[in-house]
Protein backbone atom coordinates (compact mmCIF):
# COMPACT_ATOMS: atom_id res chain seq x y z
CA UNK A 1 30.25 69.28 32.99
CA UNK A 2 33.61 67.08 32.37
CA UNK A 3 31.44 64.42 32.65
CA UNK A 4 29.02 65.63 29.85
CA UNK A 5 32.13 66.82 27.60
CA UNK A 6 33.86 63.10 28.25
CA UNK A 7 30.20 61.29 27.10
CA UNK A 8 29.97 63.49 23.66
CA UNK A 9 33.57 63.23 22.65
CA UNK A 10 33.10 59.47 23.13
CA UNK A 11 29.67 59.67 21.45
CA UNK A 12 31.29 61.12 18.71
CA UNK A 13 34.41 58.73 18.36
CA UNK A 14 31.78 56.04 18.28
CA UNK A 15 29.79 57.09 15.53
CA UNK A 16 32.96 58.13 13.30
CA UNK A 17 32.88 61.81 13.83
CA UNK A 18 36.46 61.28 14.75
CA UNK A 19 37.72 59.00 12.31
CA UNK A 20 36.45 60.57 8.60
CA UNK A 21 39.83 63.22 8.63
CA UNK A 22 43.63 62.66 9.55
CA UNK A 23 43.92 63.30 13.02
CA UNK A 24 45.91 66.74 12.03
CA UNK A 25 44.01 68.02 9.48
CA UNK A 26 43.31 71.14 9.58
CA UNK A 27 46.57 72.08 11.58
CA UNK A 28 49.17 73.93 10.52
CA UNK A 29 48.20 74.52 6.32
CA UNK A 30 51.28 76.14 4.30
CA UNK A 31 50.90 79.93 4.07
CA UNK A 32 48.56 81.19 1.25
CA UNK A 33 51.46 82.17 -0.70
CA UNK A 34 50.00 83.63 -3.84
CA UNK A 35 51.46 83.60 -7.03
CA UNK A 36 55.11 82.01 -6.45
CA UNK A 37 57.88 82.37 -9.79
CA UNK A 38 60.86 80.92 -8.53
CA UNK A 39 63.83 80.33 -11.22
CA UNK A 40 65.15 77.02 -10.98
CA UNK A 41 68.06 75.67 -9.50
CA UNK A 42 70.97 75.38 -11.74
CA UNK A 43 72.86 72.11 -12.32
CA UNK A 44 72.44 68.25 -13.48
CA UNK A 45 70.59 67.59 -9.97
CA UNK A 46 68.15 70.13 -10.47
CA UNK A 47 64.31 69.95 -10.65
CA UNK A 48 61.28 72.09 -9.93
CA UNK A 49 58.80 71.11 -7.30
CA UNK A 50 56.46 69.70 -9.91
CA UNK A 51 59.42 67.48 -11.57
CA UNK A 52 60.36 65.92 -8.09
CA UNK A 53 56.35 65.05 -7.07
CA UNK A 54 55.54 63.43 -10.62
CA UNK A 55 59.16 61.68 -10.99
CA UNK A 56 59.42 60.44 -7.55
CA UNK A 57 59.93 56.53 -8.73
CA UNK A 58 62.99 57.99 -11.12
CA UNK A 59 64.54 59.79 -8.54
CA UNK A 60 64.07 57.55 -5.86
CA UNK A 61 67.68 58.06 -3.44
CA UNK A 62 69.04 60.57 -5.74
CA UNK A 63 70.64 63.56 -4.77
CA UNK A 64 68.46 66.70 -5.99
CA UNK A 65 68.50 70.65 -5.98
CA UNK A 66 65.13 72.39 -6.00
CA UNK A 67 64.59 76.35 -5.22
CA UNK A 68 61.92 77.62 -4.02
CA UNK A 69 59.35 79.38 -1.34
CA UNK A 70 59.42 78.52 2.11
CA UNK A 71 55.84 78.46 2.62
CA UNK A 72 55.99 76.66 5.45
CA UNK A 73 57.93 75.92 8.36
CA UNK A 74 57.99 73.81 11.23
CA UNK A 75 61.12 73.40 13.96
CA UNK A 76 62.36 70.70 15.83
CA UNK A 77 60.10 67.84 15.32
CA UNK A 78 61.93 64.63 15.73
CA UNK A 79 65.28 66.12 15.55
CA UNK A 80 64.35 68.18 11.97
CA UNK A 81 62.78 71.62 10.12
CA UNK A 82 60.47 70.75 8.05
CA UNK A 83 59.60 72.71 5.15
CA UNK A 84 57.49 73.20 2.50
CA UNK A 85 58.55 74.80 -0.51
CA UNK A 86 56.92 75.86 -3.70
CA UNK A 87 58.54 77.43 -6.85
CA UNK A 88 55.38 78.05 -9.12
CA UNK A 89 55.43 74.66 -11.54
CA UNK A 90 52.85 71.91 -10.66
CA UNK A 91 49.23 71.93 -9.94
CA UNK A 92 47.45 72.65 -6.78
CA UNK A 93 44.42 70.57 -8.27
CA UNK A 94 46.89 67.18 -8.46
CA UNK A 95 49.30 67.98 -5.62
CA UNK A 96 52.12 68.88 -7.43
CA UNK A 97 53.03 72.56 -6.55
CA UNK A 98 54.61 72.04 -2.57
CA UNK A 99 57.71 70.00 -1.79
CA UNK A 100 58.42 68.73 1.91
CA UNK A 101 61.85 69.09 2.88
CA UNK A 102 63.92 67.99 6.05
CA UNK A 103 66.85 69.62 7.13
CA UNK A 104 68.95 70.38 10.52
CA UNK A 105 69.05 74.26 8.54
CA UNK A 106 66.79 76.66 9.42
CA UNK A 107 64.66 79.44 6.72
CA UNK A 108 61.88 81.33 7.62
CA UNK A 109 58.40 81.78 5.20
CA UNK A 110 59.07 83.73 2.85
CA UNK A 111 62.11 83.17 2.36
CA UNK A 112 63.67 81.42 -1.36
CA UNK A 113 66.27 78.99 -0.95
CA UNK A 114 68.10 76.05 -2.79
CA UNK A 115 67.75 73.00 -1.08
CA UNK A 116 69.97 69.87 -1.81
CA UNK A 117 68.84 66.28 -0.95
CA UNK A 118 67.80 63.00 -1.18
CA UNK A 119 64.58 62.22 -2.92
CA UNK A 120 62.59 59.64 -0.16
CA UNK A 121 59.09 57.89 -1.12
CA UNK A 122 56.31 56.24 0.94
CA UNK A 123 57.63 57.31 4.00
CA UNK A 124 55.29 56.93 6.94
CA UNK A 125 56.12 58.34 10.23
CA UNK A 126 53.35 57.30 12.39
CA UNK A 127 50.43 59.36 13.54
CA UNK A 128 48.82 60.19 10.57
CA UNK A 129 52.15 61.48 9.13
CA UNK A 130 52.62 59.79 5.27
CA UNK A 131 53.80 61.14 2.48
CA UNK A 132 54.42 60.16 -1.09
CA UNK A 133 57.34 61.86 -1.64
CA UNK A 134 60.10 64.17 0.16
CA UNK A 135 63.51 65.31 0.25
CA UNK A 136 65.45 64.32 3.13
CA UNK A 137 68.58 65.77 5.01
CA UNK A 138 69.20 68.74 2.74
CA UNK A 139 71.42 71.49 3.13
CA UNK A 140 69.59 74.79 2.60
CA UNK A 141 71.38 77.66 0.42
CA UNK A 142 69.74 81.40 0.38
């Protein structure tokens, strides 16, 4: 039988089964977190979700504050949390309503918090892990 299994998974990786989707897709989506309103932050650093994603080249390694949703959370991965926040501006259809954020703080879904950091873009951390645009080592304010 491990024989059989071993022969169809390489079958598969052969013909491109394997290789048409990231090799995480699927795992781990943000929360469906239905209709998020989230004030924004207040200051000179501040932006919504939406104005960090679609000004990314402006703020390029500049300090900003965005609040929003925690709808998603992962611990610990290569030393950080990562979150995803939303705060209701942006577009699902264009990717511009969810954030990434890295911090050593911790939050939990559902909860709203002001995060303040560093606008990053391009990053690529190997494995399938890319993104256009994040905020790096902020500080996380309830």
């Amino acid at each position: 039988m491990k024989l059989l299994m071993a022969i169809v998974v390489m079958l598969g990786v052969s013909i491109g089964w394997a290789a048409e989707k990231s090799p995480h897709s699927g795992i781990g989506k943000p929360v469906d977190a239905g209709d998020v309103k989230v004030s924004k932050a207040s200051g000179p650093d501040a932006r919504t979700v939406a104005e960090i994603i679609t000004k990314r080249i402006e703020l390029k390694d500049k300090t900003v504050l965005v609040r929003g949703k925690v709808v998603k959370y992962t611990p610990e991965v290569m030393g950080k949390n990562w979150i995803h926040l939303r705060d209701g501006s942006g577009s699902a259809a264009d990717n511009t309503h969810d954030v990434l954020v890295t911090t050593k703080d911790q939050a939990r879904i559902g909860d709203v918090v002001v995060a303040k950091g560093v606008v990053h873009t391009d990053r690529d951390f190997g494995s399938g892990y890319s993104y256009k645009v994040l905020v790096e080592d902020a500080t996380l304010r309830k």
